[in-house]
N, C-alpha and C. Protein backbone atom coordinates (compact mmCIF):
# COMPACT_ATOMS: atom_id res chain seq x y z
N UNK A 1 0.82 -1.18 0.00
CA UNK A 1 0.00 0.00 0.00
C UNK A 1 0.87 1.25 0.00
N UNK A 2 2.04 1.09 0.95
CA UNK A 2 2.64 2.41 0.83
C UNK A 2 3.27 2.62 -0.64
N UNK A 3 3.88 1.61 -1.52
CA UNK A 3 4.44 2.19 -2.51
C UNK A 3 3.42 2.51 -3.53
N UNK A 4 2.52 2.02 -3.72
CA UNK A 4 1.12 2.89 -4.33
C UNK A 4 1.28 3.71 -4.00
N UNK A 5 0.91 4.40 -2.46
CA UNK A 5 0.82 5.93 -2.38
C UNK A 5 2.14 6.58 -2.93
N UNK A 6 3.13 6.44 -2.70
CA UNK A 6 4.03 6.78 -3.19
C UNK A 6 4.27 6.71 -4.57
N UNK A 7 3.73 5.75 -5.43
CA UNK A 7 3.84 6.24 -6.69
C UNK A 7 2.58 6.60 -7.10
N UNK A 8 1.90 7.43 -6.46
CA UNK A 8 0.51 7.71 -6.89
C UNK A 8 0.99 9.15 -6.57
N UNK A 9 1.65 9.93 -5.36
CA UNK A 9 1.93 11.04 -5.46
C UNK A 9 3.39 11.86 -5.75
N UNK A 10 4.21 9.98 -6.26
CA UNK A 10 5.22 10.92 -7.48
C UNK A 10 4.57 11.71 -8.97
N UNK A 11 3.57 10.96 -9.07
CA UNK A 11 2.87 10.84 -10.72
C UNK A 11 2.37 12.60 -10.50
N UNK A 12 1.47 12.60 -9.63
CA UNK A 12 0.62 13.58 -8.73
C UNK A 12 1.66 14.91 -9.10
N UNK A 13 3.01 14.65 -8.36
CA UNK A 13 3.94 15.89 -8.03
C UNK A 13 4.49 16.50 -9.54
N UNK A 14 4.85 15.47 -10.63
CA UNK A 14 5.23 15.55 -11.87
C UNK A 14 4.20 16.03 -12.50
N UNK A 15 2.59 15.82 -12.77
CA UNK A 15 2.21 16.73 -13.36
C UNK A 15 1.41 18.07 -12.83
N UNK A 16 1.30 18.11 -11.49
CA UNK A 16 0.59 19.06 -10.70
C UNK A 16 1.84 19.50 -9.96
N UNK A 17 1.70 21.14 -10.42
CA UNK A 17 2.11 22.13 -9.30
C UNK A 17 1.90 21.99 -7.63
N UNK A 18 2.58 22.81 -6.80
CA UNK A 18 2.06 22.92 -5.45
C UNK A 18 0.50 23.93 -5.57
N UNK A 19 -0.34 23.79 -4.76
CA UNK A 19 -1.30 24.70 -5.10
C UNK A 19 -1.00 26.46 -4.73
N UNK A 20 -1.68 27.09 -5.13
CA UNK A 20 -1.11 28.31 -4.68
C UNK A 20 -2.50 29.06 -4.17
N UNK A 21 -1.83 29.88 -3.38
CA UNK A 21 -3.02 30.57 -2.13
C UNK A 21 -4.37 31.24 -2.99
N UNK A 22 -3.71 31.90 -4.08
CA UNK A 22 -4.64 32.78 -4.77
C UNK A 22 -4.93 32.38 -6.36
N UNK A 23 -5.99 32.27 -6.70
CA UNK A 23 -7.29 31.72 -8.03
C UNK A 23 -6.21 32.33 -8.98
N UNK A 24 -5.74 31.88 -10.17
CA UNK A 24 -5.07 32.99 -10.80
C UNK A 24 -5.92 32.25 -12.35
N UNK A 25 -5.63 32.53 -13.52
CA UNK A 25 -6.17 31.89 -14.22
C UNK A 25 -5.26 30.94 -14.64
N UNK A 26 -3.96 31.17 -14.47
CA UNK A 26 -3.11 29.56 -14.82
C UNK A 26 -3.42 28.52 -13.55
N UNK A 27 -4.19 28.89 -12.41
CA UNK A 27 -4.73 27.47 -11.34
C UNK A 27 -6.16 27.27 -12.31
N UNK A 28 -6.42 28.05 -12.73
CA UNK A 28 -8.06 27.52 -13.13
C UNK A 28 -7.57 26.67 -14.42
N UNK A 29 -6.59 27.00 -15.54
CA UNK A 29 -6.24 26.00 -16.43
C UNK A 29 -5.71 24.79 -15.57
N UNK A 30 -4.99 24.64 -14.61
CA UNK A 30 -4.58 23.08 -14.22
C UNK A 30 -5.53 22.82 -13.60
N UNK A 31 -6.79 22.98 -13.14
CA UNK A 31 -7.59 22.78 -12.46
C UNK A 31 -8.20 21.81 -13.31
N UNK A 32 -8.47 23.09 -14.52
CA UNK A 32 -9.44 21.80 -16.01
C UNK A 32 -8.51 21.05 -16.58
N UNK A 33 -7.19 20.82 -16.28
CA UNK A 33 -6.55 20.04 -16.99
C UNK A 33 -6.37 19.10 -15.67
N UNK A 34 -6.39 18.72 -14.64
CA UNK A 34 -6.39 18.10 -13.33
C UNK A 34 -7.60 17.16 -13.83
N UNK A 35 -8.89 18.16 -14.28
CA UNK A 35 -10.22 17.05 -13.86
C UNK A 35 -10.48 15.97 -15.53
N UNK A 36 -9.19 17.33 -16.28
CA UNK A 36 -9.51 16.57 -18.39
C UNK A 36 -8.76 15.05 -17.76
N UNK A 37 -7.70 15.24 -16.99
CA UNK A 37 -6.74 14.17 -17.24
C UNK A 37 -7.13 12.94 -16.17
N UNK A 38 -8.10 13.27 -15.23
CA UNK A 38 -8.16 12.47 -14.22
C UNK A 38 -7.43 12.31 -13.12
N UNK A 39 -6.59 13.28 -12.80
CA UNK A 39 -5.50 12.73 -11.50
C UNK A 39 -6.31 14.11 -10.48
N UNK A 40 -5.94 13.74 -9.43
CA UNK A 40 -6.17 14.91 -8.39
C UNK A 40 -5.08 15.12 -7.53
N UNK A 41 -5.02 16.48 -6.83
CA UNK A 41 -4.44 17.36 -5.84
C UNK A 41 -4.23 16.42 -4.42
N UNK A 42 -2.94 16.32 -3.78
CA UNK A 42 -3.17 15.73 -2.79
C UNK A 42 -2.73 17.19 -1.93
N UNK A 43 -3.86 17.49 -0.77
CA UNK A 43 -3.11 18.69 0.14
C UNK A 43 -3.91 18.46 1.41
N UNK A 44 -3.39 19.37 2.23
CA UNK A 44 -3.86 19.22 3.74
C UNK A 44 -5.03 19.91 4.08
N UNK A 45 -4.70 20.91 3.17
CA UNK A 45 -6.33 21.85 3.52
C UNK A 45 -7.70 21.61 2.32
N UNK A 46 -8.69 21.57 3.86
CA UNK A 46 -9.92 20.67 3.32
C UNK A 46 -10.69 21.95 3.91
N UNK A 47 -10.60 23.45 3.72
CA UNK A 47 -11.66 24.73 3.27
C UNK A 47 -12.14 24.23 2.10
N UNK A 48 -12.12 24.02 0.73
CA UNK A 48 -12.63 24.31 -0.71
C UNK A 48 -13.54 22.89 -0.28
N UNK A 49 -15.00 23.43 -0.89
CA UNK A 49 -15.86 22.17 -0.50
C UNK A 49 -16.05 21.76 -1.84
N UNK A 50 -16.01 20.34 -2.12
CA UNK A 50 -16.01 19.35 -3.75
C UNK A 50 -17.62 19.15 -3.61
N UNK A 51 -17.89 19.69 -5.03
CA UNK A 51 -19.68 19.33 -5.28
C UNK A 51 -19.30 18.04 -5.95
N UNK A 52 -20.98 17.41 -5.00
CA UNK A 52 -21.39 16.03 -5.22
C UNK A 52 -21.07 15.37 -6.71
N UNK A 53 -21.18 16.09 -7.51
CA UNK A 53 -20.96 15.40 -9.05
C UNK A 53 -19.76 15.31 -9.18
N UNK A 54 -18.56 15.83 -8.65
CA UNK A 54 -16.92 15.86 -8.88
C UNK A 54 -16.93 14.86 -8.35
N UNK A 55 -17.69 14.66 -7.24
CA UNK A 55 -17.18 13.47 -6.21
C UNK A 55 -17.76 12.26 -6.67
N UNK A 56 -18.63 12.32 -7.63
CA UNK A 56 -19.38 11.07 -8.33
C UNK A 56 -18.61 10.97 -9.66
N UNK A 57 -18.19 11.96 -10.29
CA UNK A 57 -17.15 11.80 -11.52
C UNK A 57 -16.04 10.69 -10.89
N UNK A 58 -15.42 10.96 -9.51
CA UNK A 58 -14.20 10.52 -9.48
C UNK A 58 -13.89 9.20 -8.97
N UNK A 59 -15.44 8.80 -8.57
CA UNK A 59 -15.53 7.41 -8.08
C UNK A 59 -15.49 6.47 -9.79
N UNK A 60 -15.43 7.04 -10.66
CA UNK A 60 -15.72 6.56 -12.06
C UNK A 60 -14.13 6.81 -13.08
N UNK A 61 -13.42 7.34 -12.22
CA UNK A 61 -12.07 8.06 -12.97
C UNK A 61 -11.25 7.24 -12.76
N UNK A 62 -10.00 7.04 -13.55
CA UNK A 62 -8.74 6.32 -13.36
C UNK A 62 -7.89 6.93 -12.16
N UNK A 63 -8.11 7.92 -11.41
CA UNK A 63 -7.14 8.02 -10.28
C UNK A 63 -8.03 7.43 -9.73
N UNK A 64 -9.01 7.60 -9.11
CA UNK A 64 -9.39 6.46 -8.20
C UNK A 64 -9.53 4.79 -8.55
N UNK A 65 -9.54 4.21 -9.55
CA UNK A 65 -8.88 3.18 -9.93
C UNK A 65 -7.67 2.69 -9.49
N UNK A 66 -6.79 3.87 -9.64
CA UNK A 66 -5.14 3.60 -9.18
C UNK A 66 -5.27 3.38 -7.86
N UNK A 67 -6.12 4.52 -7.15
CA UNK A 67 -5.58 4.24 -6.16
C UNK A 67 -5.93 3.52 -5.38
N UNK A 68 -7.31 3.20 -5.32
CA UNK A 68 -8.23 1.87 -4.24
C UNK A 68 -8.20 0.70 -5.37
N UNK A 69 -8.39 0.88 -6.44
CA UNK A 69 -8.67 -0.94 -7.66
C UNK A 69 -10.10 -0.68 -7.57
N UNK A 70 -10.19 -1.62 -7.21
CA UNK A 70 -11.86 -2.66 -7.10
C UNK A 70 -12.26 -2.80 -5.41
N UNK A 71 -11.44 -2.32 -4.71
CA UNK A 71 -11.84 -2.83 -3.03
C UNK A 71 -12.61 -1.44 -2.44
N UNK A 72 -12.90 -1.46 -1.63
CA UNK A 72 -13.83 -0.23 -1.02
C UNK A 72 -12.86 0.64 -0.47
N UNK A 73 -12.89 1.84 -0.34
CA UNK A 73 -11.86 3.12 0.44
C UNK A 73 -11.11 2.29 1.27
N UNK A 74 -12.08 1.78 2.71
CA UNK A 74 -11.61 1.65 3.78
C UNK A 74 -11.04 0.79 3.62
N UNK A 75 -10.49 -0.29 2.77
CA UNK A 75 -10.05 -1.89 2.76
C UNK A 75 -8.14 -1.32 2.63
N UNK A 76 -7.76 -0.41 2.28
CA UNK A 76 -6.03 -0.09 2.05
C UNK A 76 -5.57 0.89 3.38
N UNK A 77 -6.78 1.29 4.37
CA UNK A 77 -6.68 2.22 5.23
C UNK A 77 -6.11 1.07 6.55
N UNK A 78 -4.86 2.10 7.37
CA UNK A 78 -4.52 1.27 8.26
C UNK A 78 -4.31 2.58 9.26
N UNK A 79 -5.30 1.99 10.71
CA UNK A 79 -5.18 3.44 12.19
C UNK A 79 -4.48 2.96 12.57
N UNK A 80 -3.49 4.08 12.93
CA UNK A 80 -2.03 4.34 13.45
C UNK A 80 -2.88 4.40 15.12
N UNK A 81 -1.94 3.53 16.29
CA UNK A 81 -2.87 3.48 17.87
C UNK A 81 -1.68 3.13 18.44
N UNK A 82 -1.02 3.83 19.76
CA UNK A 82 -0.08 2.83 20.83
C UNK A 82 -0.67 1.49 20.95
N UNK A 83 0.86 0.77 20.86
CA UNK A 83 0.29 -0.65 21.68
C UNK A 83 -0.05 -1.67 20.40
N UNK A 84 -0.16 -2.37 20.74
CA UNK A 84 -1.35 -3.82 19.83
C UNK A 84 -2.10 -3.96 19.77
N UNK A 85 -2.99 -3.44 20.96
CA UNK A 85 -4.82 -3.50 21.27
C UNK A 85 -5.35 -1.85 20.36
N UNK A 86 -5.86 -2.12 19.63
CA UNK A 86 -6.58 -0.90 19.30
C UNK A 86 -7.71 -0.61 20.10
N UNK A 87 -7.77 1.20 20.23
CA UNK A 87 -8.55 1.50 21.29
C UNK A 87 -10.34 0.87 20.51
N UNK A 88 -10.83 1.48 21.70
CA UNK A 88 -12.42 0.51 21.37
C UNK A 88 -13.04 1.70 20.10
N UNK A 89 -12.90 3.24 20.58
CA UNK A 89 -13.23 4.55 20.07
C UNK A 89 -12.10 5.18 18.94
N UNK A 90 -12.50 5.49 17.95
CA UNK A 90 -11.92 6.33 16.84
C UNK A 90 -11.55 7.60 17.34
N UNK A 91 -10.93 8.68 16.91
CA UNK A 91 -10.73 9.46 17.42
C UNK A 91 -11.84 10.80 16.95
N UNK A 92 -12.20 11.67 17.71
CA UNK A 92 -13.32 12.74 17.25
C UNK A 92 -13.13 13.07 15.86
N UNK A 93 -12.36 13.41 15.09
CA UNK A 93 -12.23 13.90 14.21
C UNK A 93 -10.93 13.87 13.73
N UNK A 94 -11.39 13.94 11.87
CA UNK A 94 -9.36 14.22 11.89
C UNK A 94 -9.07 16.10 11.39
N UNK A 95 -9.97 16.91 10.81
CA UNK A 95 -9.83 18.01 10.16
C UNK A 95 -10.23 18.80 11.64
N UNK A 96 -9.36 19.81 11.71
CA UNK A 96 -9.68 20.71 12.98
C UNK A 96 -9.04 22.14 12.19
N UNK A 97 -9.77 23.17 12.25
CA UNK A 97 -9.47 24.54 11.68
C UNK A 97 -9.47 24.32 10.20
N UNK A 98 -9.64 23.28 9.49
CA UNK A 98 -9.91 23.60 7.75
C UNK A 98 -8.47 22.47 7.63
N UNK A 99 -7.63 22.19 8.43
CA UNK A 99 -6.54 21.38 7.84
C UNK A 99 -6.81 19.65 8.55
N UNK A 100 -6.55 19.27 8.29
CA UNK A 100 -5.64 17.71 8.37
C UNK A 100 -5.02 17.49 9.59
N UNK A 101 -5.69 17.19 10.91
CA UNK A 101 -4.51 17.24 12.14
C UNK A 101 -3.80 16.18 12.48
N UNK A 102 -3.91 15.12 12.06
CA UNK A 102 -3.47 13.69 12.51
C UNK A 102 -2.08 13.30 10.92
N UNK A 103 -2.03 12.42 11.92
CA UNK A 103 -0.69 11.63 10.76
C UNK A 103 -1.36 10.52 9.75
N UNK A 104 -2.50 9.90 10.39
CA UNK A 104 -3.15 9.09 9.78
C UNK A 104 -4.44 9.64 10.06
N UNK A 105 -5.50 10.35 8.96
CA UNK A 105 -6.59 10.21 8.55
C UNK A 105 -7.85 9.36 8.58
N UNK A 106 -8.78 9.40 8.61
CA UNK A 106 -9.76 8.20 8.26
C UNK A 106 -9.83 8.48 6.63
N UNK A 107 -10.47 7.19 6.19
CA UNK A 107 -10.85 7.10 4.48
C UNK A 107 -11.51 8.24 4.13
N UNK A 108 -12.61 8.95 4.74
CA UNK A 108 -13.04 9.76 4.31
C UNK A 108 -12.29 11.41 4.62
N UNK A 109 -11.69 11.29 5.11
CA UNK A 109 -10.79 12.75 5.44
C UNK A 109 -10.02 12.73 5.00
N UNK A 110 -9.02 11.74 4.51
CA UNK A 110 -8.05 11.67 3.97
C UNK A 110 -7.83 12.28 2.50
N UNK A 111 -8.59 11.74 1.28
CA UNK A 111 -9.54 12.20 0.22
C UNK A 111 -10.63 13.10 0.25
N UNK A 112 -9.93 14.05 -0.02
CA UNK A 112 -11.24 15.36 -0.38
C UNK A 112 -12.58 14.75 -1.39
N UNK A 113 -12.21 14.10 -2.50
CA UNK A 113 -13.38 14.09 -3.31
C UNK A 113 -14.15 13.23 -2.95
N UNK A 114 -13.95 12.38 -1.88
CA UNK A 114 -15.11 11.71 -1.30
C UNK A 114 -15.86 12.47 -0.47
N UNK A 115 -17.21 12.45 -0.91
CA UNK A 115 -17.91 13.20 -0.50
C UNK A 115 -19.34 12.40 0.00
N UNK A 116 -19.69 12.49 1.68
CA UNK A 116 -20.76 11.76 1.94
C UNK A 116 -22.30 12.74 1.60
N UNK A 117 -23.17 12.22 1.07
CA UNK A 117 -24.11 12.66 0.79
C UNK A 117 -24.97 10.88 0.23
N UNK A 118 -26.38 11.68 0.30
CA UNK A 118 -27.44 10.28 0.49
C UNK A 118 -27.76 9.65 -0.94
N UNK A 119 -27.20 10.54 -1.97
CA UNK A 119 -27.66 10.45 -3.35
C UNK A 119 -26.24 9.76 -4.04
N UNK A 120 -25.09 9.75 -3.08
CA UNK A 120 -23.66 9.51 -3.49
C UNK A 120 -23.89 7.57 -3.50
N UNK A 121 -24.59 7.23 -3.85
CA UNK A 121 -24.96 5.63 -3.43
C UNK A 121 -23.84 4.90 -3.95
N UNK A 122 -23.26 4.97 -4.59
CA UNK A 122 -21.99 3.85 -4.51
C UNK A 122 -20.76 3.92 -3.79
N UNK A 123 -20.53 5.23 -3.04
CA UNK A 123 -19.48 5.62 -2.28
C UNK A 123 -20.59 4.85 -0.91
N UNK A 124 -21.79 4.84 -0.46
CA UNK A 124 -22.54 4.95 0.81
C UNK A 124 -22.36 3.06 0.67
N UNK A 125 -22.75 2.44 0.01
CA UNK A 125 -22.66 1.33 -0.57
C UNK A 125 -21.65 0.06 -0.23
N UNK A 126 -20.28 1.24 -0.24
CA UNK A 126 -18.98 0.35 0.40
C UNK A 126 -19.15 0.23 2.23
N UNK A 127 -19.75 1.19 2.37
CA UNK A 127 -20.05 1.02 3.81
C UNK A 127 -21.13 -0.16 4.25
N UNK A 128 -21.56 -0.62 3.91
CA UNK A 128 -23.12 -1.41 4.25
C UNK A 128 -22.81 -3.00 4.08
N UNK A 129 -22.26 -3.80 4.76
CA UNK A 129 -22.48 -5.09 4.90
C UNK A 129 -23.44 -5.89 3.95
N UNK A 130 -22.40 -6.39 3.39
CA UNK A 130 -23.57 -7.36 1.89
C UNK A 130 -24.15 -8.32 2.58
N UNK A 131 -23.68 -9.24 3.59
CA UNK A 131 -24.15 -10.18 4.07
C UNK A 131 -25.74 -9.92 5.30
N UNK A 132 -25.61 -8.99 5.72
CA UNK A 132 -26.52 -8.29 6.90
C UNK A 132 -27.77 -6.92 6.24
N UNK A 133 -26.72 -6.35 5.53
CA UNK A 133 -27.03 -4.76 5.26
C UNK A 133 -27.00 -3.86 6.12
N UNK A 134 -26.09 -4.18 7.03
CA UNK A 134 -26.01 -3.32 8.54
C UNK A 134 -24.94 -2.31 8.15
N UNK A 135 -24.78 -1.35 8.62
CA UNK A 135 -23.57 -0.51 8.42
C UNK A 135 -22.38 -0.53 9.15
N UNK A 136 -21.48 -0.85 8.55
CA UNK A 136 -20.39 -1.52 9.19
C UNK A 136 -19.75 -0.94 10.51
N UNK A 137 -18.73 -1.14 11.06
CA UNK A 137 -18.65 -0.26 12.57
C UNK A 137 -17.52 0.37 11.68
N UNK A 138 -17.05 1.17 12.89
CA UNK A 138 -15.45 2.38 12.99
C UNK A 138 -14.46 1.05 12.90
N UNK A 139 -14.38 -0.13 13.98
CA UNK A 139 -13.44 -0.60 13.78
C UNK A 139 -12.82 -1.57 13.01
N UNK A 140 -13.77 -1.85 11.70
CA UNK A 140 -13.43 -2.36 10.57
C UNK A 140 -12.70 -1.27 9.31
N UNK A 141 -13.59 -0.27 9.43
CA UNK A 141 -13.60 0.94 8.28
C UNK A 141 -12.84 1.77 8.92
N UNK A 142 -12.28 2.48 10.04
CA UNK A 142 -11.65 3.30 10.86
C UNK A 142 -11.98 5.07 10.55
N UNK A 143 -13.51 5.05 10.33
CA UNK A 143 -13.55 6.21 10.18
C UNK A 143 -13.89 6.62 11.24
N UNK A 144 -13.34 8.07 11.57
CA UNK A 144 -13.62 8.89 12.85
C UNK A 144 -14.87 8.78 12.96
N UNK A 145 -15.19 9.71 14.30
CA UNK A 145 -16.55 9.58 14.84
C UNK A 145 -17.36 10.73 13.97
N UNK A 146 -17.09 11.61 13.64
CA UNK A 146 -17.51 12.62 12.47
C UNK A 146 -17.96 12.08 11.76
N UNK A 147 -16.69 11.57 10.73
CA UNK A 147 -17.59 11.25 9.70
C UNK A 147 -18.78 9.74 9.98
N UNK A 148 -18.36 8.83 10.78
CA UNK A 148 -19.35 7.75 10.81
C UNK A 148 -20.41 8.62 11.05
N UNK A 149 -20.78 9.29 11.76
CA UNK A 149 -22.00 10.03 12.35
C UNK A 149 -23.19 10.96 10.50
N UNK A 150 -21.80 11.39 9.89
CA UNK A 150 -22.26 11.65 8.84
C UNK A 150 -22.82 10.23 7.99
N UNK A 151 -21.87 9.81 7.89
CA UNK A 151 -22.33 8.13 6.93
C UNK A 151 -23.35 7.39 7.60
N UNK A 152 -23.80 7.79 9.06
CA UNK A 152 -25.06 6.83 9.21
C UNK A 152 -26.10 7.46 8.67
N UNK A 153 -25.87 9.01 9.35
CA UNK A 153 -27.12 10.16 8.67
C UNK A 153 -27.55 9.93 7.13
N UNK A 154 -26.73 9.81 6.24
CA UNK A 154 -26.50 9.89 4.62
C UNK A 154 -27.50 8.66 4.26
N UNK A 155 -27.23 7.50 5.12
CA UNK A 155 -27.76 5.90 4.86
C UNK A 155 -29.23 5.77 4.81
N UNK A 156 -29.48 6.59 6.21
CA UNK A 156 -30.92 6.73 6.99
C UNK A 156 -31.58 7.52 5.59
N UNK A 157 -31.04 8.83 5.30
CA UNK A 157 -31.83 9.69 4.38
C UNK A 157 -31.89 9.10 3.02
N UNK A 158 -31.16 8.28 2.79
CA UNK A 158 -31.06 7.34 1.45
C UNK A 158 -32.21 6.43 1.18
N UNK A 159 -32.20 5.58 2.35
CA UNK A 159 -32.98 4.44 2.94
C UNK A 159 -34.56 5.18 3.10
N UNK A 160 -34.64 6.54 3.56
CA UNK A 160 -36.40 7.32 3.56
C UNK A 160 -36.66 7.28 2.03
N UNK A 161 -35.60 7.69 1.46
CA UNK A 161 -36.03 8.66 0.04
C UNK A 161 -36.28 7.30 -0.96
N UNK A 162 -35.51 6.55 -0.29
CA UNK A 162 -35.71 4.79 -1.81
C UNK A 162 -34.58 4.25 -2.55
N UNK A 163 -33.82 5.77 -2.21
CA UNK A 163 -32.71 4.80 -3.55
C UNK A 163 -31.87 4.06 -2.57
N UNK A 164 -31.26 3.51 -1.54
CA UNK A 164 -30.85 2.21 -1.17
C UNK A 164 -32.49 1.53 -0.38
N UNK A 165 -31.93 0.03 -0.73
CA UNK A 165 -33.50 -0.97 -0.43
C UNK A 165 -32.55 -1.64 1.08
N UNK A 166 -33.37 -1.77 1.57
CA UNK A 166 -33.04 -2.48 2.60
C UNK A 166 -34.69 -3.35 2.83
N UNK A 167 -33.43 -4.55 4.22
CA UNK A 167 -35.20 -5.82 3.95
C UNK A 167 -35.30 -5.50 5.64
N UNK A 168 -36.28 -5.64 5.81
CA UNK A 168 -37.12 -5.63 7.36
C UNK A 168 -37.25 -6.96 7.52
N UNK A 169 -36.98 -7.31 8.99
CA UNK A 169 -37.08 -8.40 9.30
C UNK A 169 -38.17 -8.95 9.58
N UNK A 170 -38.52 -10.40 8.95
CA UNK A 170 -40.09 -10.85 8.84
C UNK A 170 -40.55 -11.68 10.29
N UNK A 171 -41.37 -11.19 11.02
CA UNK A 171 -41.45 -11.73 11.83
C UNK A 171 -42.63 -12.67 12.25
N UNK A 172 -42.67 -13.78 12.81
CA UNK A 172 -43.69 -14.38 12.87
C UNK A 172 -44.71 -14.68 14.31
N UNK A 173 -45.88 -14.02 14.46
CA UNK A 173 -46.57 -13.91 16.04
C UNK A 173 -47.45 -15.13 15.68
N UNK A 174 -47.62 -15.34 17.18
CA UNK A 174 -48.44 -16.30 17.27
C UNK A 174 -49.68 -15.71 17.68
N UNK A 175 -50.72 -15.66 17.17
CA UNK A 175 -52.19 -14.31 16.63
C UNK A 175 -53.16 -15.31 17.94
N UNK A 176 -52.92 -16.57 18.11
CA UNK A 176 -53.79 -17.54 19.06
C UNK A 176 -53.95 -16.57 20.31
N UNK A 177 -52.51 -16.24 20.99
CA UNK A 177 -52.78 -15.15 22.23
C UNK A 177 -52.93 -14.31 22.79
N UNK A 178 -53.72 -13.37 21.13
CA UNK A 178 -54.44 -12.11 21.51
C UNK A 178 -56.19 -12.11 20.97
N UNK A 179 -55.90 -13.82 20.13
CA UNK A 179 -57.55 -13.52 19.61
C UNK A 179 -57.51 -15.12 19.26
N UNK A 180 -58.61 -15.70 20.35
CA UNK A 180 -59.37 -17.14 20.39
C UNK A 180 -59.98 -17.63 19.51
N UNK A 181 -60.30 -16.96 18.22
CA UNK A 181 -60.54 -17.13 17.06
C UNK A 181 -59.34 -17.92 16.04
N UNK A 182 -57.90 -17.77 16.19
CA UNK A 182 -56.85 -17.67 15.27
C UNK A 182 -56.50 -19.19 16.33
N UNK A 183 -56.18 -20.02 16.02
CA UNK A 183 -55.86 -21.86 16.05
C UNK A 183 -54.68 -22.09 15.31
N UNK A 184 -53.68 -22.67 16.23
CA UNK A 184 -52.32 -23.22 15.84
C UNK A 184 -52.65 -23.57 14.22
């Protein structure tokens, strides 16, 4: 995993500049030449907010190909913890003041263009247990308590509106011991 990242942000450094503080119109040309070519910006500051469609373009783009394959975000993510026992709790958050405070990230902080929202269904998707349909915990996926809190919210509003199905569990009463009419 590490030499992926590492050759994911040699590639990164060779054709992308450092970013620079102020909009000029040569950032707005690498910007459209960033999103023509498919690679993205790796930086610490997470002020500039990515609309939902960038973030649905990029689940479909060859940098994200490179960089996850075929496995879900969280499956290449590894929490940095003293000790051998990982704690039971994620940590509150990883972005504090608009930057990046930790050494290790969760999946979703780490990557700007992932973006949780209820309509984002194939990013919400990697989260949800194929076998159950339960939403997976922090300590499989290691996302902070932030964002899980966001990714349950996103699931729930997904799950009202229709576009993810989920099954209710079928349950079976026995109708004999509220009404003498109804026979084993």
């Amino acid at each position: 995993m590490l030499s992926r990242t590492l050759a994911i942000r040699s590639i990164l450094s060779n054709v992308i500049t450092k970013r620079q503080l102020t909009v000029t119109p040569l950032r707005l040309q690498q910007q459209q030449e960033t999103e023509r070519v498919g690679l993205r910006e790796i930086t610490k500051d997470r002020t500039e907010v990515i609309p939902l469609e960038t973030s649905i373009r990029y689940l479909k783009s060859a940098a994200y190909k490179q960089t996850y394959g075929e496995e879900p975000v969280w499956v290449p993510y590894r929490r940095n913890h003293k000790g051998a026992i990982p704690p039971r709790k994620t940590r509150k958050t990883c972005i504090r003041g608009g930057q990046i405070s930790t050494g290790s990230p969760c999946p979703i902080c780490r990557d700007e263009y992932l973006v949780l929202h209820e309509e984002h269904l194939e990013l919400l998707k990697q989260f949800i247990s194929p076998q159950t349909g339960a939403i997976l915990e922090t300590s499989k996926t290691g996302l902070c308590r932030k964002r899980q809190l966001e990714l349950e919210v996103c699931i729930q509003r997904a799950q009202d509106q229709g576009l993810l199905t989920f099954d209710v569990p079928f349950r079976k009463y026995d109708y004999s011991l509220y009404n003498p009419l109804f026979k084993k």
